[in-house]
Protein backbone atom coordinates (compact mmCIF):
# COMPACT_ATOMS: atom_id res chain seq x y z
CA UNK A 1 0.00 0.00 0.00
CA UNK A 2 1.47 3.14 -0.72
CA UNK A 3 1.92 6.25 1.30
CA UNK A 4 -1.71 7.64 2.33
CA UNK A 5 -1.86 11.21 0.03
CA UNK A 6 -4.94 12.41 1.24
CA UNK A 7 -7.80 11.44 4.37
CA UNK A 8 -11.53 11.89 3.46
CA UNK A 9 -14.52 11.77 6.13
CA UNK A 10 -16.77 9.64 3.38
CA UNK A 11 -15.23 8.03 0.18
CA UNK A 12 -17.97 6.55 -1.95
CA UNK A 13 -16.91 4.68 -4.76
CA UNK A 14 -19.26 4.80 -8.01
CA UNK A 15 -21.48 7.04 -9.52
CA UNK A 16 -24.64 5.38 -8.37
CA UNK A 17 -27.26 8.08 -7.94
CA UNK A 18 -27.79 6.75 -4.44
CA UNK A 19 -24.35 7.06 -3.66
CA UNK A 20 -24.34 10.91 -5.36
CA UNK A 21 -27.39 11.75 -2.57
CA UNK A 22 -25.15 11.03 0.23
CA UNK A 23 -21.91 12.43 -1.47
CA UNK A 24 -23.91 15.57 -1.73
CA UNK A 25 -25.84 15.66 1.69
CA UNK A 26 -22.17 15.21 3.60
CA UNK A 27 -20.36 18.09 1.60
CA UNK A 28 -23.52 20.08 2.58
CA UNK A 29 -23.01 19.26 6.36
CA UNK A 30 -19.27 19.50 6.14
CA UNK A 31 -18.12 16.28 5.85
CA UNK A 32 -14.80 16.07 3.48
CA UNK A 33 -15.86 14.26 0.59
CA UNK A 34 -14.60 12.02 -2.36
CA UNK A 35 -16.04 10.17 -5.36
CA UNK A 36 -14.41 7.97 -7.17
CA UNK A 37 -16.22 6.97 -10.41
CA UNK A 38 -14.67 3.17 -10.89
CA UNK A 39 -15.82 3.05 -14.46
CA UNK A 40 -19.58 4.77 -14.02
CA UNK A 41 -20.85 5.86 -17.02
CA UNK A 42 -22.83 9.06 -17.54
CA UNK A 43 -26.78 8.45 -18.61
CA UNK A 44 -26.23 9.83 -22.20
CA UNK A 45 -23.46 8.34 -24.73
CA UNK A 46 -22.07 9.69 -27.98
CA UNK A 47 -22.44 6.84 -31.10
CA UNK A 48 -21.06 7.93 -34.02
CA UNK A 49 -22.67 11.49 -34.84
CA UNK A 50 -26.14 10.47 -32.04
CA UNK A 51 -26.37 11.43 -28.55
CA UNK A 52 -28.31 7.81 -27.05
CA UNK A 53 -29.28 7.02 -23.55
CA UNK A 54 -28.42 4.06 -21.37
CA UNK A 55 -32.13 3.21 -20.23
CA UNK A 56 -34.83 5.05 -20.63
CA UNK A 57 -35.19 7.22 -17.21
CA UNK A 58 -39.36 7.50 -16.18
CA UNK A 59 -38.94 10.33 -13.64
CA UNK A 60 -41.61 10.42 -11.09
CA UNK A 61 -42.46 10.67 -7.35
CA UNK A 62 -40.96 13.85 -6.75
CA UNK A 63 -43.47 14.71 -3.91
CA UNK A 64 -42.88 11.62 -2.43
CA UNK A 65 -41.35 12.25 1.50
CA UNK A 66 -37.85 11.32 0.77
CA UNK A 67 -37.20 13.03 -2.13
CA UNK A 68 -38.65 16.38 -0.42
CA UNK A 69 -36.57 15.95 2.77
CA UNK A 70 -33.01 15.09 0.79
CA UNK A 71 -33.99 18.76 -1.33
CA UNK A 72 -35.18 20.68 1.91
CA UNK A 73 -31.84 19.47 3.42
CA UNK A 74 -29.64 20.02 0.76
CA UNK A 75 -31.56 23.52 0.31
CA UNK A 76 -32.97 23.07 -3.52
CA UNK A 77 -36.62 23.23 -2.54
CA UNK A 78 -36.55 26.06 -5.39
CA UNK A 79 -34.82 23.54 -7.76
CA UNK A 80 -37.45 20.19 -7.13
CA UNK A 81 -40.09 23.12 -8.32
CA UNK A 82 -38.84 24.94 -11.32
CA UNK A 83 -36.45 21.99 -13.09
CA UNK A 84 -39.07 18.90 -13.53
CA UNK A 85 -41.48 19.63 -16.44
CA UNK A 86 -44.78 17.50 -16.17
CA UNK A 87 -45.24 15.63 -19.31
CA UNK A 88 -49.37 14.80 -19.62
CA UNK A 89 -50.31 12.06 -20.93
CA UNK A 90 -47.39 10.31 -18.97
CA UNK A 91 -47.41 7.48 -20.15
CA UNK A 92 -49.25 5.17 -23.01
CA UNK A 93 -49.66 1.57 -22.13
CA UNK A 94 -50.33 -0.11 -25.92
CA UNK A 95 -52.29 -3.67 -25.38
CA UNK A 96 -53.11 -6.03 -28.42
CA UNK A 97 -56.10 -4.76 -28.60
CA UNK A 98 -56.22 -1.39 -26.47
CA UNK A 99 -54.20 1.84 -25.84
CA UNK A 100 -54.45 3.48 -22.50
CA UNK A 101 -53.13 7.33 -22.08
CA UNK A 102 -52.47 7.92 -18.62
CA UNK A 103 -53.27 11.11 -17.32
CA UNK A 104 -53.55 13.26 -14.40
CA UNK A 105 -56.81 14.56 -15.13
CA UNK A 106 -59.09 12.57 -13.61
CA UNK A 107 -62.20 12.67 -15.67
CA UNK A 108 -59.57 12.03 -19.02
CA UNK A 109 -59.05 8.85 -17.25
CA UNK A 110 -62.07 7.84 -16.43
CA UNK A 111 -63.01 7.97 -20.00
CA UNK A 112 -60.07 5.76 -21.27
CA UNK A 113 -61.11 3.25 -18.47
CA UNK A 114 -64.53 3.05 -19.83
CA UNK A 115 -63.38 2.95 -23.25
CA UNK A 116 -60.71 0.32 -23.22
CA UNK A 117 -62.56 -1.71 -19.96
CA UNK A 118 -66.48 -0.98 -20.17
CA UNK A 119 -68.29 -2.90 -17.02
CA UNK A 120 -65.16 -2.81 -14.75
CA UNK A 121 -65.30 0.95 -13.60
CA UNK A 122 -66.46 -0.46 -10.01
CA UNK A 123 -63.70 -3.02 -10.00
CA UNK A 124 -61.10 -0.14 -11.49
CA UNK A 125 -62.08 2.09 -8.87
CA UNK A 126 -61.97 0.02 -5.51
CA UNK A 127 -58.27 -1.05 -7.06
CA UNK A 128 -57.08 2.08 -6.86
CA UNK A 129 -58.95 2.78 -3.61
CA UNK A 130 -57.23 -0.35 -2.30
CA UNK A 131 -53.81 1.32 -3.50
CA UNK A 132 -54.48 4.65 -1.86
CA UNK A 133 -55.43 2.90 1.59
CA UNK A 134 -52.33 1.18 1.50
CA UNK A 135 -49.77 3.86 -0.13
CA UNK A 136 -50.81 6.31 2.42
CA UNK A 137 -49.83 3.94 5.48
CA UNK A 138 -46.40 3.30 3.26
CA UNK A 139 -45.96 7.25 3.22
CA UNK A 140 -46.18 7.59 6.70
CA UNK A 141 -43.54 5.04 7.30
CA UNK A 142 -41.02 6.72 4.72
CA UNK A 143 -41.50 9.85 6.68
CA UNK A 144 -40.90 8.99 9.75
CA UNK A 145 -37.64 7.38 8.77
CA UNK A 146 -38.01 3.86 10.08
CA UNK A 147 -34.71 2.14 9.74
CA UNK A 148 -35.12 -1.35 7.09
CA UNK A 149 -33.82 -3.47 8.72
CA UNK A 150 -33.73 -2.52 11.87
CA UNK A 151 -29.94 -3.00 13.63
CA UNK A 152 -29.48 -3.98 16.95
CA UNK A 153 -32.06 -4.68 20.02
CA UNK A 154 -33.32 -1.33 20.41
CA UNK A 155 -34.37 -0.87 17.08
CA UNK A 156 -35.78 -4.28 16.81
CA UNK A 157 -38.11 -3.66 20.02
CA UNK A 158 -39.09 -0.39 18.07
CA UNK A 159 -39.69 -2.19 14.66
CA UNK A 160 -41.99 -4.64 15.99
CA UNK A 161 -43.98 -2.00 17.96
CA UNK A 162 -44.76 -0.59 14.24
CA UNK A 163 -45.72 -3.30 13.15
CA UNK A 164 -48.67 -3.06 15.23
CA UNK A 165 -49.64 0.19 14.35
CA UNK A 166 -48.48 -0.64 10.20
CA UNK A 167 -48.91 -4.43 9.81
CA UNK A 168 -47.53 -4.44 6.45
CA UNK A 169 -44.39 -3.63 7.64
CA UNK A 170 -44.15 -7.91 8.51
CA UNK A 171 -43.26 -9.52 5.88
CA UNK A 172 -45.83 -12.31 6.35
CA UNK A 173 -48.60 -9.47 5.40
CA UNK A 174 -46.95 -9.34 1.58
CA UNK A 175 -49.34 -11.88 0.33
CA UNK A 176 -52.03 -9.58 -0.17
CA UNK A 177 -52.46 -8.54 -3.62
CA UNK A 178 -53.93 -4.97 -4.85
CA UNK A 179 -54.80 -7.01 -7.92
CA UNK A 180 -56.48 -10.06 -6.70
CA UNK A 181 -60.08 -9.18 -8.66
CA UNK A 182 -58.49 -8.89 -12.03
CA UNK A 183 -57.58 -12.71 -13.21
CA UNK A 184 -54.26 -13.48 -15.18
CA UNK A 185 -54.65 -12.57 -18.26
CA UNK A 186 -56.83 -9.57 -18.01
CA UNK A 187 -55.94 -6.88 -19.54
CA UNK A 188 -56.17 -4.37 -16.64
CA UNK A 189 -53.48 -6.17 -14.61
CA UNK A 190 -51.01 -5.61 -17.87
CA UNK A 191 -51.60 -2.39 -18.14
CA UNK A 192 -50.79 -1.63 -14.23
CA UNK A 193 -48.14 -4.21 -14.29
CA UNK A 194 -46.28 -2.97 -17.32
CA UNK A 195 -44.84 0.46 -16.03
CA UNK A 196 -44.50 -1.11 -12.55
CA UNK A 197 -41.57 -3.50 -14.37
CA UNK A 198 -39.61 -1.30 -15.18
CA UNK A 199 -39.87 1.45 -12.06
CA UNK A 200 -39.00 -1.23 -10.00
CA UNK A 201 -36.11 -3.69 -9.75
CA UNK A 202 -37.38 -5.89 -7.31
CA UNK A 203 -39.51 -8.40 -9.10
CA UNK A 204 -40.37 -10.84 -6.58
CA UNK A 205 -42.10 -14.33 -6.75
CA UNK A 206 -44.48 -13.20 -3.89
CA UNK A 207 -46.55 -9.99 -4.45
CA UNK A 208 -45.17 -7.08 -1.80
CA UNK A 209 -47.92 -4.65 -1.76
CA UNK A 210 -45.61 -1.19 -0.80
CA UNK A 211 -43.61 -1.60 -4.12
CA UNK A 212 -46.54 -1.90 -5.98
CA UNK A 213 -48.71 0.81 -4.58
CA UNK A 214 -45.64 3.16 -4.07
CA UNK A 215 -45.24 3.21 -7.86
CA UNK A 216 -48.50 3.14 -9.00
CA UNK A 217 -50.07 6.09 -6.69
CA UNK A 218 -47.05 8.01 -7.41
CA UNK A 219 -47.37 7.32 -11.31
CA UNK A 220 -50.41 8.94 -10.88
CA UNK A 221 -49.57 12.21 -9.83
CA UNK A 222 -48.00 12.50 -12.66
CA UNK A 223 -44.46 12.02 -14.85
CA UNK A 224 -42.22 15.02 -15.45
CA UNK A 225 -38.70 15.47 -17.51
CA UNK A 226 -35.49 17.77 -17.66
CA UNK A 227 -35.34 20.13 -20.26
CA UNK A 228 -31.53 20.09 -19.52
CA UNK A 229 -31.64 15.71 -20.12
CA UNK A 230 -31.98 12.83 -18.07
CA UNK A 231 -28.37 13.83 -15.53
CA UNK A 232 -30.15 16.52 -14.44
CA UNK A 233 -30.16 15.16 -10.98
CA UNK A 234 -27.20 13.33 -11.22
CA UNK A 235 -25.14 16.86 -12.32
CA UNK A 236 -26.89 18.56 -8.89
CA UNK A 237 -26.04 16.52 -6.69
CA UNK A 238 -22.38 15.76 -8.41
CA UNK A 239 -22.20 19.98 -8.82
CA UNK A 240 -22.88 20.44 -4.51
CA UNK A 241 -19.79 17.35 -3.76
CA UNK A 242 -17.35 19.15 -6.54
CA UNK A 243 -18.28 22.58 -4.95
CA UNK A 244 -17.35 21.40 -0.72
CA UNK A 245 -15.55 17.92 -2.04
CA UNK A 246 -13.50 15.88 -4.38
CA UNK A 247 -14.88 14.27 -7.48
CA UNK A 248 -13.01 12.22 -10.00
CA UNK A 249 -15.12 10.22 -12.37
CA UNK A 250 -12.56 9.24 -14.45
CA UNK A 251 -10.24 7.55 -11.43
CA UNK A 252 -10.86 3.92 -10.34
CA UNK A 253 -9.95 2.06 -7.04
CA UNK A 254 -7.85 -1.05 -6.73
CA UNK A 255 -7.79 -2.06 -3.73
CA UNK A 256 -9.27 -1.45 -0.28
CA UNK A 257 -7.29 -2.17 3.31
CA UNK A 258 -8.84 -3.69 5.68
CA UNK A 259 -7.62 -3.65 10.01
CA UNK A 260 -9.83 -4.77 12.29
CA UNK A 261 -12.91 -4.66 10.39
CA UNK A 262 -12.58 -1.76 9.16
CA UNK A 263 -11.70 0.28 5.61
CA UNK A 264 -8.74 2.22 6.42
CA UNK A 265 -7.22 3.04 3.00
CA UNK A 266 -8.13 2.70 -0.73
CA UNK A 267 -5.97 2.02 -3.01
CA UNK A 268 -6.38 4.02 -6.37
CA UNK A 269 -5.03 3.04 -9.82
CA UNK A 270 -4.46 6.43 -11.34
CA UNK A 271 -2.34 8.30 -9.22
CA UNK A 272 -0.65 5.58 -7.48
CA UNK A 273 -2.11 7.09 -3.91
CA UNK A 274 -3.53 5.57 -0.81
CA UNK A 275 -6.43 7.68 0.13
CA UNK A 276 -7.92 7.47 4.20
CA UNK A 277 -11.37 7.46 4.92
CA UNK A 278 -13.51 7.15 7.63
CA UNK A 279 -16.34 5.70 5.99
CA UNK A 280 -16.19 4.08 2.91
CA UNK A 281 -19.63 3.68 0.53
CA UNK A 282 -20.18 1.11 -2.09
CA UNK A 283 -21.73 2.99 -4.70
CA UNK A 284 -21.17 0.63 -7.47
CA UNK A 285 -21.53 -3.12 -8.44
CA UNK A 286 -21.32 -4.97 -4.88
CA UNK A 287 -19.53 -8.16 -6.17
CA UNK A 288 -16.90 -5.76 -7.82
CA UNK A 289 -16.78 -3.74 -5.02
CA UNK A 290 -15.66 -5.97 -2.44
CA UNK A 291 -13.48 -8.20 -4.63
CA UNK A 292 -11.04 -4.87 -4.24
CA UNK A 293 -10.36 -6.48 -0.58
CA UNK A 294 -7.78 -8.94 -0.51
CA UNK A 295 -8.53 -12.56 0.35
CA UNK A 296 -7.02 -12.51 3.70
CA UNK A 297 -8.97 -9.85 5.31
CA UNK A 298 -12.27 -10.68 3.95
CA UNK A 299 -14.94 -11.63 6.30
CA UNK A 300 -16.38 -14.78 5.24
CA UNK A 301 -19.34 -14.73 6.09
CA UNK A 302 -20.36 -11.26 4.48
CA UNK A 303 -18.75 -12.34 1.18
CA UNK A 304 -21.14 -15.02 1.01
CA UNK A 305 -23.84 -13.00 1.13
CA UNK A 306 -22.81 -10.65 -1.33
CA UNK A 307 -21.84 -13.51 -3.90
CA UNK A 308 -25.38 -14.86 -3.23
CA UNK A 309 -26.66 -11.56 -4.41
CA UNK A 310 -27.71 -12.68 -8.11
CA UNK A 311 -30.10 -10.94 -10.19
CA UNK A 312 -33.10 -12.78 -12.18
CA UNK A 313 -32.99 -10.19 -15.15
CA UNK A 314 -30.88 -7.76 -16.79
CA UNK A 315 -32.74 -5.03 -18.30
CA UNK A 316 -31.38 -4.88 -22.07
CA UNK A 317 -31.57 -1.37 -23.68
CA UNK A 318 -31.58 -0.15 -27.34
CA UNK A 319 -31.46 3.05 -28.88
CA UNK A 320 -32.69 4.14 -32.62
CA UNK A 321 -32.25 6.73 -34.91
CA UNK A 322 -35.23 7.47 -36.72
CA UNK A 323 -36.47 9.67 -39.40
CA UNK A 324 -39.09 12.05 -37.57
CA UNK A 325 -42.16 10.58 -40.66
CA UNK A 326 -41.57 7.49 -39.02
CA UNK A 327 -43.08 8.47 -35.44
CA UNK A 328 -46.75 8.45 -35.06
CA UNK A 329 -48.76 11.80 -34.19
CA UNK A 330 -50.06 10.54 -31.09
CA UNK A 331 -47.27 8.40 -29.35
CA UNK A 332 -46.67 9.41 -25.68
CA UNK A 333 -43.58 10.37 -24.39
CA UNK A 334 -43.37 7.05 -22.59
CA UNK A 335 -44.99 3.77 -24.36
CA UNK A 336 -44.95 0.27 -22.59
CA UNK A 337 -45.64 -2.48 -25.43
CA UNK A 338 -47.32 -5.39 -24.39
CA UNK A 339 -47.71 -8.37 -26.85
CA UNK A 340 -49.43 -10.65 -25.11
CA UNK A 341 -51.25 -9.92 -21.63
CA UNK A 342 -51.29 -13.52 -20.84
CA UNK A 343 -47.97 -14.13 -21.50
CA UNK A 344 -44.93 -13.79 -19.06
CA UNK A 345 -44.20 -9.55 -19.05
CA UNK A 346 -40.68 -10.16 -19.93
CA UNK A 347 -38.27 -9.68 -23.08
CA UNK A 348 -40.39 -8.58 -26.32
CA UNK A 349 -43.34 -9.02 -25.14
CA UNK A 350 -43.05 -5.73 -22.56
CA UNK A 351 -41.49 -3.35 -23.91
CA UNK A 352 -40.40 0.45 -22.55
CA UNK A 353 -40.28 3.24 -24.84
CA UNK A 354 -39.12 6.52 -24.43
CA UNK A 355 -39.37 9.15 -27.48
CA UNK A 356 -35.92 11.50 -27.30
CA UNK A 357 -34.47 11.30 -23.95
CA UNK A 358 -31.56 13.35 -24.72
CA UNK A 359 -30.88 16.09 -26.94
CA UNK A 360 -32.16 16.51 -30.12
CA UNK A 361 -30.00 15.09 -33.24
CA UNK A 362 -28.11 17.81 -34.90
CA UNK A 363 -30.01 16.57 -38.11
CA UNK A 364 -33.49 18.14 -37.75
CA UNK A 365 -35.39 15.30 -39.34
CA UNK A 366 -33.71 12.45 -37.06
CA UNK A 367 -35.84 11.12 -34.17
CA UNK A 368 -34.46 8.89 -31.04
CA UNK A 369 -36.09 6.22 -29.45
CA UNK A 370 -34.37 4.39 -26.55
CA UNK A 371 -36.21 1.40 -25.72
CA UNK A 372 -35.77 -1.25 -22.85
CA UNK A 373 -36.89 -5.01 -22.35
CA UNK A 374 -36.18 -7.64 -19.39
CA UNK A 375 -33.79 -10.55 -20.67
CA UNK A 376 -32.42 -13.66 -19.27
CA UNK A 377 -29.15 -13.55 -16.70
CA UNK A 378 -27.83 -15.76 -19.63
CA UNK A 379 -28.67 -13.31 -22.28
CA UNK A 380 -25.52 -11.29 -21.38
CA UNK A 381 -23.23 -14.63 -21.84
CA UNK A 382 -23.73 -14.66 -25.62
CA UNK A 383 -21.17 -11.56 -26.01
CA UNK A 384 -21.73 -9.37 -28.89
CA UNK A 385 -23.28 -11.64 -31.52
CA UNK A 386 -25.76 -12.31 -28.57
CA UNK A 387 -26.52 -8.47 -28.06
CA UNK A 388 -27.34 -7.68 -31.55
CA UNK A 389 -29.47 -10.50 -31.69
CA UNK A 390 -31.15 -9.03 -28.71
CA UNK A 391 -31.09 -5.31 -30.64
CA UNK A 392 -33.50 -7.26 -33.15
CA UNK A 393 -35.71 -8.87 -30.90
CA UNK A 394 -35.96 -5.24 -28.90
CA UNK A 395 -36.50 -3.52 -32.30
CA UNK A 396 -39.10 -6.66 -33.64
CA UNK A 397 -40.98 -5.19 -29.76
CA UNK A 398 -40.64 -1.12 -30.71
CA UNK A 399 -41.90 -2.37 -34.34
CA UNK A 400 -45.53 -2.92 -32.64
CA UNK A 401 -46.07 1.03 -32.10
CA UNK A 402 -43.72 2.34 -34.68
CA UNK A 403 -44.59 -0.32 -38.03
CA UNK A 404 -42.64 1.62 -40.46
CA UNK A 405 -39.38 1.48 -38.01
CA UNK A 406 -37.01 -0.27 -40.48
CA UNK A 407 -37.97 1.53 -43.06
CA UNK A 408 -36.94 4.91 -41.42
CA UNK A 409 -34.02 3.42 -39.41
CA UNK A 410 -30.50 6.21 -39.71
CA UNK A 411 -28.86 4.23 -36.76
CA UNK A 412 -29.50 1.65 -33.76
CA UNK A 413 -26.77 1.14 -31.07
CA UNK A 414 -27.15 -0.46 -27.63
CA UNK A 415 -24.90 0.43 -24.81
CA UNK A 416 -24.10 -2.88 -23.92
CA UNK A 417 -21.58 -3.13 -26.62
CA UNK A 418 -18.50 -0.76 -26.12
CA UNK A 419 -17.54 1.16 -29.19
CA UNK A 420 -13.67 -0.18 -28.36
CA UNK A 421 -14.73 -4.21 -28.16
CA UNK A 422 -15.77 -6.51 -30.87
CA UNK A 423 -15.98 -9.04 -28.85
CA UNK A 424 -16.90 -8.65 -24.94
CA UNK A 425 -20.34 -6.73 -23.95
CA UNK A 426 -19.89 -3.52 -21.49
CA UNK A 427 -20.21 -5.24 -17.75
CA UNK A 428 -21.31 -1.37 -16.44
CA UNK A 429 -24.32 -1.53 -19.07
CA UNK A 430 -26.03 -4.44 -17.25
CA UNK A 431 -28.79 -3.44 -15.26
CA UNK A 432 -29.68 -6.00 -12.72
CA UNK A 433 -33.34 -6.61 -11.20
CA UNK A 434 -33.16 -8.90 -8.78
CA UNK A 435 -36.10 -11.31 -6.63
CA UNK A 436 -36.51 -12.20 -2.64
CA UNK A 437 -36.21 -8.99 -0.88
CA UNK A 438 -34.40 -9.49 2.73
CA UNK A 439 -36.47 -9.57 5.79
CA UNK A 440 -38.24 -5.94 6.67
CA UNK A 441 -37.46 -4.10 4.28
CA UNK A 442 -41.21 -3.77 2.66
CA UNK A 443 -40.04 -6.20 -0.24
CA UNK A 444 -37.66 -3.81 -1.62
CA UNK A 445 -34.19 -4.04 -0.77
CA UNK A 446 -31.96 -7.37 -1.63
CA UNK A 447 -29.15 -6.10 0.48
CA UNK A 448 -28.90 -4.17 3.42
CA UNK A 449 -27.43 -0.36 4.28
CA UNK A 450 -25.04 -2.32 6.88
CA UNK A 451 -22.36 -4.89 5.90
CA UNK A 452 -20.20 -6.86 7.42
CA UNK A 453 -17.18 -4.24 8.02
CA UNK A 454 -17.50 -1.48 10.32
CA UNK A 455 -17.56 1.34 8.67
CA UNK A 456 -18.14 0.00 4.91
CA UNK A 457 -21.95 1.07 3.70
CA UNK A 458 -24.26 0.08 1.12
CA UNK A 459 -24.91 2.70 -1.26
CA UNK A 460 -25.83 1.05 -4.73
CA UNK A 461 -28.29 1.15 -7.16
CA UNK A 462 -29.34 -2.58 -5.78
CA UNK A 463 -30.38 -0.33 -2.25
CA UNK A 464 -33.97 0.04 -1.98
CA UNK A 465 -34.81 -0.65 -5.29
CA UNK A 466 -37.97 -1.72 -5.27
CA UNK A 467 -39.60 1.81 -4.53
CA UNK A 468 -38.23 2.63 -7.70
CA UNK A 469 -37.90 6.79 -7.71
CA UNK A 470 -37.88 6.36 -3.92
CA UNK A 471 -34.77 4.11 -3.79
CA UNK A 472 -31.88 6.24 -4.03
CA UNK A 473 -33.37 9.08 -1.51
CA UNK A 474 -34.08 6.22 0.93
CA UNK A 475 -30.59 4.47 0.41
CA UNK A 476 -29.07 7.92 1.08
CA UNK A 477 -31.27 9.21 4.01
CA UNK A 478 -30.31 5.29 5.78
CA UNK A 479 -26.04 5.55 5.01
CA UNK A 480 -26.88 9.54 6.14
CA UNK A 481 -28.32 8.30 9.00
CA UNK A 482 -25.29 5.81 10.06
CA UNK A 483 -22.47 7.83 8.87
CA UNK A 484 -23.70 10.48 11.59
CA UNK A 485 -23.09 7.52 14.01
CA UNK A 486 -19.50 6.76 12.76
CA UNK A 487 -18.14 10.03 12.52
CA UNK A 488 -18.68 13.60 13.06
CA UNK A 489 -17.36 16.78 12.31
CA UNK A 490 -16.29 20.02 14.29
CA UNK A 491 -18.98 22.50 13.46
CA UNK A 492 -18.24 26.16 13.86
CA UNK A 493 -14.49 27.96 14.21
């Protein structure tokens, strides 16, 4: 290990947005700050002469309690108003044989409902009823801050006292489901079901109510975008840690010493330099991330439940330049395709579109849609062959709302392939969703804030990802929360 250059209160290494919350909410408080970006890629890529995306990004739930208390703490309250620009309809869900704008305006809606599902406004309505009921209790519990999981006795003694007052806080409770009156196959359930796929990344074998209604109520109130492009966010929070911190996206860790339990030093490739920290953050791919520590000062145990950590989809993601003749008048700027409602809601049969995430092409008459679908773990083993087969499957899915697609194709990339590799896929591009949530955690975490080292935290995009927008505030509020335990700083002069 070579000579520590520099000591940091928090390092976080990654560029998860997670991860970017807490960088940010430290360097507000004071807290000496550094990000390491490990290989993180920015949201929006250059191909050729086209600005493409990495996923489509459906931006929502910006009232939602943790959202508004990271912005009223990091003093942007201004900024949470005047940047997101509501987008109405939101979203189009496109069934076989129905197309659903959703809208905030409720009478809009309750037109499309009878339209598309005449006889079920009773059912349609106690649904959402249901969802309210239940989203409301789920809102309470985000703002009060309850730690998932709870750590310790004390907070065990509390957690089960809420439980009392919030039953579905025990797990044993997640076997109701919101959608119990609509039977497989119904159309209905697809069209809730389909945007809920890709908001969350917890797709469980057991229904867990809170991930469910937390999308779906907050899809409601609406679905906004950046006029500035899908970093927005990600270039506020990373603007507050360069302004009070250190950030170096282009500098990646190799190794991370370990005394006593704890992260001491981390090693970084770059510069040849030992940085200290006091709390280190995993902001980044856990199985990466703790491979940096070296065999012999591993804990066991821990390791083995981060190796057990395995996802049950990647979400694949393709991006097409179009000419503008090619896109129909009415398409929303978020479509989910469904090809078959009674069919698994998985690779082309559900489909996420979003029309020009990014920037508009320099050529005036060029379109982009970036489009997303949910593929096997072994999908990513076929290399690049594999992917483009995958592109044409995607663009076979995109082809259902857009028939003249090939026709009008300039250009079609996917960010799985790296523009230097004809051979090996881009491991950064894969986007994992993953299936049994831990113990209390509403169904929607796979890992928890707390590992096995001391003062190492959990800070990824797997944190909390089953609320979807929610995640990444509620990842960050629960490291903010234990990095005030592990160290403080001198206030005043």
């Amino acid at each position: 290990m070579n000579a520590t250059t520099a000591h940091y209160h928090v390092a976080i290494v990654g560029t998860d947005l997670a991860g970017l919350i807490v960088g940010a909410l430290c360097a507000k408080r004071g807290y000496r700050v550094i990000v390491i970006g490990h290989g993180g890629h920015p949201l929006l890529y250059r191909h050729e002469e086209h600005v493409f995306c990495r996923r489509p990004q459906l931006i929502y739930g910006l009232g939602s309690p943790p959202v508004r208390h990271v912005f009223e703490q990091l003093g942007l309250g201004l900024e949470l108003r005047n940047l997101p620009m509501p987008i109405d309809p939101g979203y189009q869900v496109v069934l076989p044989r129905a197309r659903v704008d959703v809208t905030t305006h409720t009478e809009h809606m309750r037109r499309e409902f009878e339209r598309e599902f005449p006889g079920e406004r009773q059912a349609i309505d106690a649904f959402y009823r249901r969802v309210a009921e239940i989203d409301a209790q789920v809102e309470e519990v985000l703002t009060l801050g309850v730690r998932m999981p709870p750590q310790g006795l004390i907070e065990g003694l509390k957690f089960r006292r809420l439980v009392k007052r919030f039953p579905f806080l025990d797990d044993e409770w997640a076997i109701e489901d919101p959608l119990a009156a609509f039977a497989h196959g119904h159309p209905f359930r697809a069209l809730t079901l389909a945007p809920f796929r890709f908001a969350s990344s917890m797709l469980p074998a057991r229904p867990y109510p809170a991930t469910l209604v937390r999308c779906i109520n907050e899809l409601r109130k609406g679905v906004f975008e950046f006029s500035t492009g899908p970093d927005t966010l990600r270039d506020l929070f990373t603007g507050i840690i360069r302004a009070a911190g250190d950030f170096r996206p282009d500098a990646r860790a190799t190794g991370i010493e370990i005394r006593r339990g704890r992260a001491t030093h981390l090693q970084l490739r770059d510069r040849r330099q030992a940085l200290g920290c006091d709390v280190l953050v995993c902001n980044t791919d856990p199985k990466r991330f703790f491979a940096l520590i070296d065999t012999e000062e591993q804990r066991e145990d821990y390791h083995h439940v981060v190796h057990q950590l395995q996802p049950i989809y990647y979400t694949f993601t393709g991006n097409f330049a179009v000419h503008a003749d090619a896109i129909p008048e009415a398409m929303a700027p978020h479509v989910f395709v469904v090809g078959d409602e009674r069919g698994p809601l998985e690779e082309e049969n559900l489909v996420h579109i979003q029309r020009d995430p990014g920037p508009r092409s320099a050529h005036k008459n060029v379109r982009t849609l970036t489009a997303s679908m949910r593929v096997p773990l072994a999908a990513a083993s076929g290399g690049v062959p594999g992917a483009y087969e995958l592109l044409d499957s995607l663009q076979r899915g995109v082809e259902r709302v857009v028939p003249f697609l090939s026709e009008h194709l300039v250009d079609r990339h996917t960010p799985w392939i790296a523009d230097d590799s004809a051979t090996k896929i881009d491991l950064q591009a894969l986007q994992p969703s993953y299936g049994e949530a831990i113990a209390h955690t509403l169904g929607t975490s796979p890992i928890a804030t707390v590992t096995g080292y001391k003062n190492i935290l959990m800070g990824s995009d797997a944190s909390f990802c089953g609320f979807g927008s929610d995640g990444p505030y509620v990842a960050a509020l629960h490291q903010m929360a234990l990095i005030g335990d592990l160290v403080s700083v001198k206030s005043g002069f």
